[in-house]
Protein backbone atom coordinates (compact mmCIF):
# COMPACT_ATOMS: atom_id res chain seq x y z
CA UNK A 1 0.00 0.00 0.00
CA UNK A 2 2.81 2.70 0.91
CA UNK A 3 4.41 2.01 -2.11
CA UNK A 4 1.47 2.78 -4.60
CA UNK A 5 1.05 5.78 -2.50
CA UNK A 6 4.02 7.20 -3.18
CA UNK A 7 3.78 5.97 -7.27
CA UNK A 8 0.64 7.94 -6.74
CA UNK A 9 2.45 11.35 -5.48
CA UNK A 10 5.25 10.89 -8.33
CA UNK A 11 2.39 10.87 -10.68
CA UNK A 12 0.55 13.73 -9.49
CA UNK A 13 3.58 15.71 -9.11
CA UNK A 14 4.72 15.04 -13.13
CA UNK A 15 1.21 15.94 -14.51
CA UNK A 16 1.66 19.19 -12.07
CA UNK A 17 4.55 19.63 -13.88
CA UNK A 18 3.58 18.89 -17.26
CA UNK A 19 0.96 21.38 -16.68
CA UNK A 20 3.23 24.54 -15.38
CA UNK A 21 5.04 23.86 -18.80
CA UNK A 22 2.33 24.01 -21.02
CA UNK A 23 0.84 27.03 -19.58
CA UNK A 24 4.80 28.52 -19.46
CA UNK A 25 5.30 27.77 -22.81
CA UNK A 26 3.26 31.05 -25.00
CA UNK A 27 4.87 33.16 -22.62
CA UNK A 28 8.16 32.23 -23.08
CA UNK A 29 7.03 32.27 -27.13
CA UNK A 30 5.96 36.12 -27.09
CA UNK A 31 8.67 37.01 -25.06
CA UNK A 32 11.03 35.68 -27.91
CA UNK A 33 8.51 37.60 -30.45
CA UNK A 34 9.20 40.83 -28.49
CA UNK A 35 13.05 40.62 -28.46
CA UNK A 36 14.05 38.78 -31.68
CA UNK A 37 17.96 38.68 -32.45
CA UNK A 38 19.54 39.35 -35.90
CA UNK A 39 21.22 36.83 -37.41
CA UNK A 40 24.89 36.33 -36.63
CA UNK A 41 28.02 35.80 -38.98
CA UNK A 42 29.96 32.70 -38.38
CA UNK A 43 31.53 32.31 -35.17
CA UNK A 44 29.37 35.12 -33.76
CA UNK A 45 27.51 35.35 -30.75
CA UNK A 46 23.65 36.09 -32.12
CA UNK A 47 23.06 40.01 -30.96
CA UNK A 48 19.71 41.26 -29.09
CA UNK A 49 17.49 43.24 -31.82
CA UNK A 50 18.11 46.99 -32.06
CA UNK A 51 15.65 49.18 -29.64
CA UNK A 52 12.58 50.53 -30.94
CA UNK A 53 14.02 53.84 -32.96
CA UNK A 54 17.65 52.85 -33.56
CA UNK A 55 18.82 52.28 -37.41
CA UNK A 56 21.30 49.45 -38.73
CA UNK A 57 23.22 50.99 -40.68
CA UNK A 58 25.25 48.77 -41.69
CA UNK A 59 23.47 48.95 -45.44
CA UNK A 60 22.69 52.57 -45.49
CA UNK A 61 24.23 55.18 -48.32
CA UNK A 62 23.08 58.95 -47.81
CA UNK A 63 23.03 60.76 -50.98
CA UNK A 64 21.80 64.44 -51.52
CA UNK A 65 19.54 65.02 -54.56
CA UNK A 66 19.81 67.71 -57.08
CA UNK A 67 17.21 69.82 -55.21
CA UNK A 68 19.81 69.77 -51.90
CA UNK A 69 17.19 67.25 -50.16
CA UNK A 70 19.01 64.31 -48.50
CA UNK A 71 17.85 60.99 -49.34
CA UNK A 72 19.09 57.81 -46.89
CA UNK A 73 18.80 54.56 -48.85
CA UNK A 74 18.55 50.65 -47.73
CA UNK A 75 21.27 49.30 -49.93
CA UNK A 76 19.62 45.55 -49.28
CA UNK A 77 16.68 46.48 -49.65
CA UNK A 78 16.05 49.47 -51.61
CA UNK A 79 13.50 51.07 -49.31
CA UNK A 80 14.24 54.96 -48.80
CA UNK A 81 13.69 56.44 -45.76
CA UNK A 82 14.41 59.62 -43.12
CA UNK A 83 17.75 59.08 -40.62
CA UNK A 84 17.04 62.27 -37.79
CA UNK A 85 20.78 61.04 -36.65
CA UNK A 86 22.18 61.18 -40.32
CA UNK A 87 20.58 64.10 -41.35
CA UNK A 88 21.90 67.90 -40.99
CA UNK A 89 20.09 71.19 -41.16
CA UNK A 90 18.93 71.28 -44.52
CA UNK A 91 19.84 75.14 -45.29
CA UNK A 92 16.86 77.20 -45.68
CA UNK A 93 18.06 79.15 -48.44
CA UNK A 94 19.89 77.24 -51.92
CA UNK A 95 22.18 80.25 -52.86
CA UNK A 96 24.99 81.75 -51.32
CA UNK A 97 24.07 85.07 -48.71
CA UNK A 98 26.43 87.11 -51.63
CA UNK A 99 25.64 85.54 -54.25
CA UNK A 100 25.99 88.23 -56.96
CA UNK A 101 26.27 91.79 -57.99
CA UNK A 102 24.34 93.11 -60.76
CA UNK A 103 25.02 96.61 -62.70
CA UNK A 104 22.38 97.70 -65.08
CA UNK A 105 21.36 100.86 -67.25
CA UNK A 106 18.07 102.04 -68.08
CA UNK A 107 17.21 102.77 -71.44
CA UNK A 108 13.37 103.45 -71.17
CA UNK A 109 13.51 107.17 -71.50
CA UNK A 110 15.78 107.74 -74.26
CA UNK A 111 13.65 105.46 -76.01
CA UNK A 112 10.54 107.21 -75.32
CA UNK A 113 12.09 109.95 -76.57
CA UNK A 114 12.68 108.89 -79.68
CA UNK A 115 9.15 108.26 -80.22
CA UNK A 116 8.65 111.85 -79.36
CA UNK A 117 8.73 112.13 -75.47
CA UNK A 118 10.33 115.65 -73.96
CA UNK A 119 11.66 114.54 -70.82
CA UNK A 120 14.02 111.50 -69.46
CA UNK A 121 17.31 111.17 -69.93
CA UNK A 122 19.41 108.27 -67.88
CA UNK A 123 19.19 106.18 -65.19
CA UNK A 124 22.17 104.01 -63.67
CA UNK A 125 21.44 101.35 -61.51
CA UNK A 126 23.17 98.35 -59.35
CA UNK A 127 21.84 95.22 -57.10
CA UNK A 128 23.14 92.54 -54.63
CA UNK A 129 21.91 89.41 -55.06
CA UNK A 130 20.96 87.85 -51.40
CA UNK A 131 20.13 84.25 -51.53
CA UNK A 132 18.82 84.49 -55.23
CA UNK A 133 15.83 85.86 -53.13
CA UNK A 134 16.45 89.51 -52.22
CA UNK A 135 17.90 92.46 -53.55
CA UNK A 136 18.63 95.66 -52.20
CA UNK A 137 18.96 98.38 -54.94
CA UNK A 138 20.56 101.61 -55.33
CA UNK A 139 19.99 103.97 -58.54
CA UNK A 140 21.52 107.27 -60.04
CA UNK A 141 20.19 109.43 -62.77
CA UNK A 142 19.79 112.51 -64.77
CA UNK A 143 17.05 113.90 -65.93
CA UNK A 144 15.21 117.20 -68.21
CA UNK A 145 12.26 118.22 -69.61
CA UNK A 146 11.75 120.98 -72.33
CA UNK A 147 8.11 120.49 -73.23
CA UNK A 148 5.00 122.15 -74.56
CA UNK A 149 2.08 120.25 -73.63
CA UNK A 150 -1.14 120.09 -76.16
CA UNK A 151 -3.94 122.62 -75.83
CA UNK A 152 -1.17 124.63 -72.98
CA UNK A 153 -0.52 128.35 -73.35
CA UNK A 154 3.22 127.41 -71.88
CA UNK A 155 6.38 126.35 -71.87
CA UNK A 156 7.76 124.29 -68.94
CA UNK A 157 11.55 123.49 -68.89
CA UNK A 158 14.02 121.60 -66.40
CA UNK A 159 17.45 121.96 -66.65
CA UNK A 160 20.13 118.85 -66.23
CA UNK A 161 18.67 117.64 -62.45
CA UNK A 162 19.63 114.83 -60.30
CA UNK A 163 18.19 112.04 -58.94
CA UNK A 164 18.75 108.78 -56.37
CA UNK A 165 16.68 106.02 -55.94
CA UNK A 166 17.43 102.72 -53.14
CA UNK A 167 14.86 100.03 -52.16
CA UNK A 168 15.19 96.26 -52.49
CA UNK A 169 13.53 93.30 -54.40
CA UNK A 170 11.86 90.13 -53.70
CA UNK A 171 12.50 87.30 -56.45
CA UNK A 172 9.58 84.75 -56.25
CA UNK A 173 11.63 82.65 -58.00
CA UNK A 174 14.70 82.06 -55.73
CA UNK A 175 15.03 78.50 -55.87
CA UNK A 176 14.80 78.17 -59.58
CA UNK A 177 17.63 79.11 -61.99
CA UNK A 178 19.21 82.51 -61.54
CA UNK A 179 18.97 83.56 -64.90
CA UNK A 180 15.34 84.18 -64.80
CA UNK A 181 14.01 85.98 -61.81
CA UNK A 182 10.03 87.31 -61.53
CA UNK A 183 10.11 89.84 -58.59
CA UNK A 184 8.14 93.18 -56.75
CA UNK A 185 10.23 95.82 -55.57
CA UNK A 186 9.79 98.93 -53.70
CA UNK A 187 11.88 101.83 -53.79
CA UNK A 188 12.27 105.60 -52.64
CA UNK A 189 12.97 108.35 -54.88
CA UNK A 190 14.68 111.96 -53.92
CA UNK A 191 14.98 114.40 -56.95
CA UNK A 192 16.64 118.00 -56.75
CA UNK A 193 15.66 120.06 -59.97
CA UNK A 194 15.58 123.95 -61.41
CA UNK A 195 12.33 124.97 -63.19
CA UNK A 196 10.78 127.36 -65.33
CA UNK A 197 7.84 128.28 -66.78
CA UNK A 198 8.08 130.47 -70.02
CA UNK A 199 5.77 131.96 -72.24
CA UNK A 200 2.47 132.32 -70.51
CA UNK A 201 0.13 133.47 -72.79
CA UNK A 202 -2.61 135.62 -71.11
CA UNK A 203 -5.56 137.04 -73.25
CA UNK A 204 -6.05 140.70 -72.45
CA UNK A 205 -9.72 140.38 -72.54
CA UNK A 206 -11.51 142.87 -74.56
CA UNK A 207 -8.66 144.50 -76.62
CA UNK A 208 -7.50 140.88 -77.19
CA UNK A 209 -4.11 141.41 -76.93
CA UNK A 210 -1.82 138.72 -75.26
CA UNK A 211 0.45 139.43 -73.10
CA UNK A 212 3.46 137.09 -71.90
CA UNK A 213 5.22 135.79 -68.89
CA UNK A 214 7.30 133.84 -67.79
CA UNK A 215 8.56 132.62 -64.17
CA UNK A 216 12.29 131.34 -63.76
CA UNK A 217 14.73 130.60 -61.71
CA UNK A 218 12.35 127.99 -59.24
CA UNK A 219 13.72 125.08 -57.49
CA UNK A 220 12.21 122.10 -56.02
CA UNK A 221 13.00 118.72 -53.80
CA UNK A 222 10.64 115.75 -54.20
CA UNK A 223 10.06 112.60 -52.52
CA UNK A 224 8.52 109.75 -53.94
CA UNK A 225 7.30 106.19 -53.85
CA UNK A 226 7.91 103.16 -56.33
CA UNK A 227 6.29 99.69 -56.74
CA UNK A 228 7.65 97.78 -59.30
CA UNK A 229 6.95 94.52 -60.54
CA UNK A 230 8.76 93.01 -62.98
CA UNK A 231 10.85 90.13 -64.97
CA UNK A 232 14.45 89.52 -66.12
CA UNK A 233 16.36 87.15 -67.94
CA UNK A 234 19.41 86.07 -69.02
CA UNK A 235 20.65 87.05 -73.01
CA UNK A 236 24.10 85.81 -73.15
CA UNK A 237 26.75 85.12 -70.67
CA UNK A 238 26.75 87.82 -67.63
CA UNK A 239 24.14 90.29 -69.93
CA UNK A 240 20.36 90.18 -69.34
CA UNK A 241 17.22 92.45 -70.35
CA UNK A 242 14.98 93.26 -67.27
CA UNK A 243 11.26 94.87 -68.20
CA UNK A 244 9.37 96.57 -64.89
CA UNK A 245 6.13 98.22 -64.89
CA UNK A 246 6.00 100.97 -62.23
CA UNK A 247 3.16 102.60 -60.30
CA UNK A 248 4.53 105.28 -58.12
CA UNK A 249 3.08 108.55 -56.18
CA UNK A 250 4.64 111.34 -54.64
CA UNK A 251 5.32 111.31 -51.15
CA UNK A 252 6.47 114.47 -50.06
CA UNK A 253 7.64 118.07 -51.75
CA UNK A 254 9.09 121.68 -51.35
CA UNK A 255 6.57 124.22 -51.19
CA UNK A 256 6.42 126.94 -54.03
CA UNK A 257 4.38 130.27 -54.38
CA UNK A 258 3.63 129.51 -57.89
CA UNK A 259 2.92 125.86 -57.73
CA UNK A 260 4.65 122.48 -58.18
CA UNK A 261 6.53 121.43 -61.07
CA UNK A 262 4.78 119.41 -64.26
CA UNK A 263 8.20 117.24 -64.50
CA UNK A 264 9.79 115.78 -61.71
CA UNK A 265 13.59 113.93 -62.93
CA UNK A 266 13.39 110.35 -62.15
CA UNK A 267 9.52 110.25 -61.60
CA UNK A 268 8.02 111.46 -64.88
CA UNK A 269 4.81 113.51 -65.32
CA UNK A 270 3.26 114.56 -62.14
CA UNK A 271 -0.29 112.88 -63.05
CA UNK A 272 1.27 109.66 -65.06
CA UNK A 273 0.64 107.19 -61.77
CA UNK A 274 2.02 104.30 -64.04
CA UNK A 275 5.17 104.40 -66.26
CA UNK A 276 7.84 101.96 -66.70
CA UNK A 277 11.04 100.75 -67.23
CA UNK A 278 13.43 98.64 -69.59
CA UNK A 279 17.69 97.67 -68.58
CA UNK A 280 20.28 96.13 -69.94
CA UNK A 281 22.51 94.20 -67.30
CA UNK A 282 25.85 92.61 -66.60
CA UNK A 283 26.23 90.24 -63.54
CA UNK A 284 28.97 89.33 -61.55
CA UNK A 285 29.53 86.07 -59.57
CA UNK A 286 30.60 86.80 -55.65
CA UNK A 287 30.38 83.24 -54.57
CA UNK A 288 29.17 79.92 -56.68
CA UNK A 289 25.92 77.64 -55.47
CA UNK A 290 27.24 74.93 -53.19
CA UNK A 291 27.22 72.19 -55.98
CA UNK A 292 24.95 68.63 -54.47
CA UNK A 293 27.37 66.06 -54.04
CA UNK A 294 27.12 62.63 -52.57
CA UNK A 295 27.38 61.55 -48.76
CA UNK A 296 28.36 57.94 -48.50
CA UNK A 297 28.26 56.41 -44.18
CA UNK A 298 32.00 55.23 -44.66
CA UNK A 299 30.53 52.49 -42.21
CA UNK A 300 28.43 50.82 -44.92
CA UNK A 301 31.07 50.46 -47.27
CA UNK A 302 33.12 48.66 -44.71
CA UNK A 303 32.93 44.99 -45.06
CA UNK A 304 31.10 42.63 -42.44
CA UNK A 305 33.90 40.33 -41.24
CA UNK A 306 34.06 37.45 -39.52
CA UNK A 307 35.37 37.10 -36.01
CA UNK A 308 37.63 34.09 -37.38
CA UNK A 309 38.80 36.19 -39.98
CA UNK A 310 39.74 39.00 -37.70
CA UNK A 311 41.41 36.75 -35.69
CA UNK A 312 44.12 35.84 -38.47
């Protein structure tokens, strides 16, 4: 009797057994499924899987694209994908801060002239390119007027005057190619002339005899405003044609006893709210565009060696 008892209690304790390891068993499966390893070279100890977040990059190749956009590619298995750790700042801008200088002359005015405008003569003006994206401006110019208008009993006249212009402009297409820009500037005008009035005609009234006038030796200083939109592009080498269309308005002037002046040298007519303007350019290169290249992880090109073979 004892000693099927105690075949009894062996029993019971191997089917208690049995038991614990069947109900052990999908544990210990999903752990495994939770922390796989990666397969091992020979004579390597298998390795615990990479943390949630970390990269092998063992296989990976950065490259930058043409657009300056880095690209980190699987070389196993092709599949393209964004490294934080591999990846730098990617520059906000694609061209240089100085970038290039631009000197330009305006030819809209003599032009006009020869199509029978009275006033205009030349405008000089230069640029620095910023990042292909702005440009500050600064302009220099003469200007005159001798001119009779239609239906007018007078003769208004401005001798050789100066005039500055600066302001800046923004090119909308500043990650495109250089040689064609689209842009709006604005700029502020100062202009210093000498005026005169001559030959005022005044009917006499009832004996209808004229009588003449004229008013000379009048001076003037005039602010004014410029927005300019406009396009330029690229003819040949460093030369390019630019074409702007203008709307401007006079800020501020000099006061005058006998009124303001018809012309005003860099502006135009005082109630032409739209003109325009056509250059010729040259451009120089400050600095060149950073050209894309390729960024290879040194790391991936490295072969995977055995420990036996490190060992000889």
């Amino acid at each position: 009797m004892k000693s099927k008892t105690d075949i009894r209690a062996i029993l019971r304790t191997l089917f208690m057994a049995a038991a614990i390891l069947l109900a052990a068993a999908p544990a210990a499966e999903a752990q495994r499924r939770i922390t796989p390893v990666r397969p091992a070279g020979p004579g390597q100890t298998p390795a615990a899987a990479d943390p949630p977040g970390v990269i092998d990059r063992t296989h990976l190749v950065t490259t930058v694209d043409a657009e300056g956009r880095t690209v980190t590619v699987d070389t196993v298995t092709g599949k393209e994908f964004v490294d934080s750790t591999l990846l730098g700042k990617v520059p906000p801008m694609e061209y240089p801060l100085l970038y290039r200088a631009t000197a330009g002359v305006n030819v809209w005015d003599p032009l006009m002239r020869v199509f029978g405008q009275k006033y205009g003569l030349a405008e000089v003006w230069g640029e620095l390119n910023m990042h292909n994206r702005y440009f500050p401006y600064l302009a220099f110019g003469l200007g005159d007027c001798d001119d009779t208008p239609a239906n007018s009993n007078y003769t208004f006249r401005t001798s050789l005057s100066p005039f500055a212009k600066i302001g800046a402009a923004y090119n909308f297409l500043y990650n495109s190619n250089p040689d064609y820009q689209l842009f709006a500037g604005l700029h502020y005008g100062l202009a210093f002339q000498k005026w005169s009035v001559t030959d005022v005609t005044v009917d006499e009234g009832y004996w209808q005899e004229p009588s003449r006038y004229s008013l000379d030796g009048l001076s003037a200083t005039t602010g004014y405003l410029e927005l300019c939109f406009g396009l330029r592009v690229r003819i040949a080498g460093g030369f390019s044609a630019g074409w702007n269309i203008i709307y401007h308005s006079i800020l501020h002037e000099s006061r005058s006893a006998h009124g303001q002046p018809m012309y005003i040298p860099g502006y135009g007519k005082r109630k032409s709210p739209i003109t325009g303007s056509f250059s010729f350019s040259y451009t120089f290169t400050l600095n060149k565009r950073p050209e894309p290249g390729v960024l290879i992880d040194e790391g991936a090109l490295q072969p995977h060696m055995p420990a036996s073979a490190n060992q000889d």
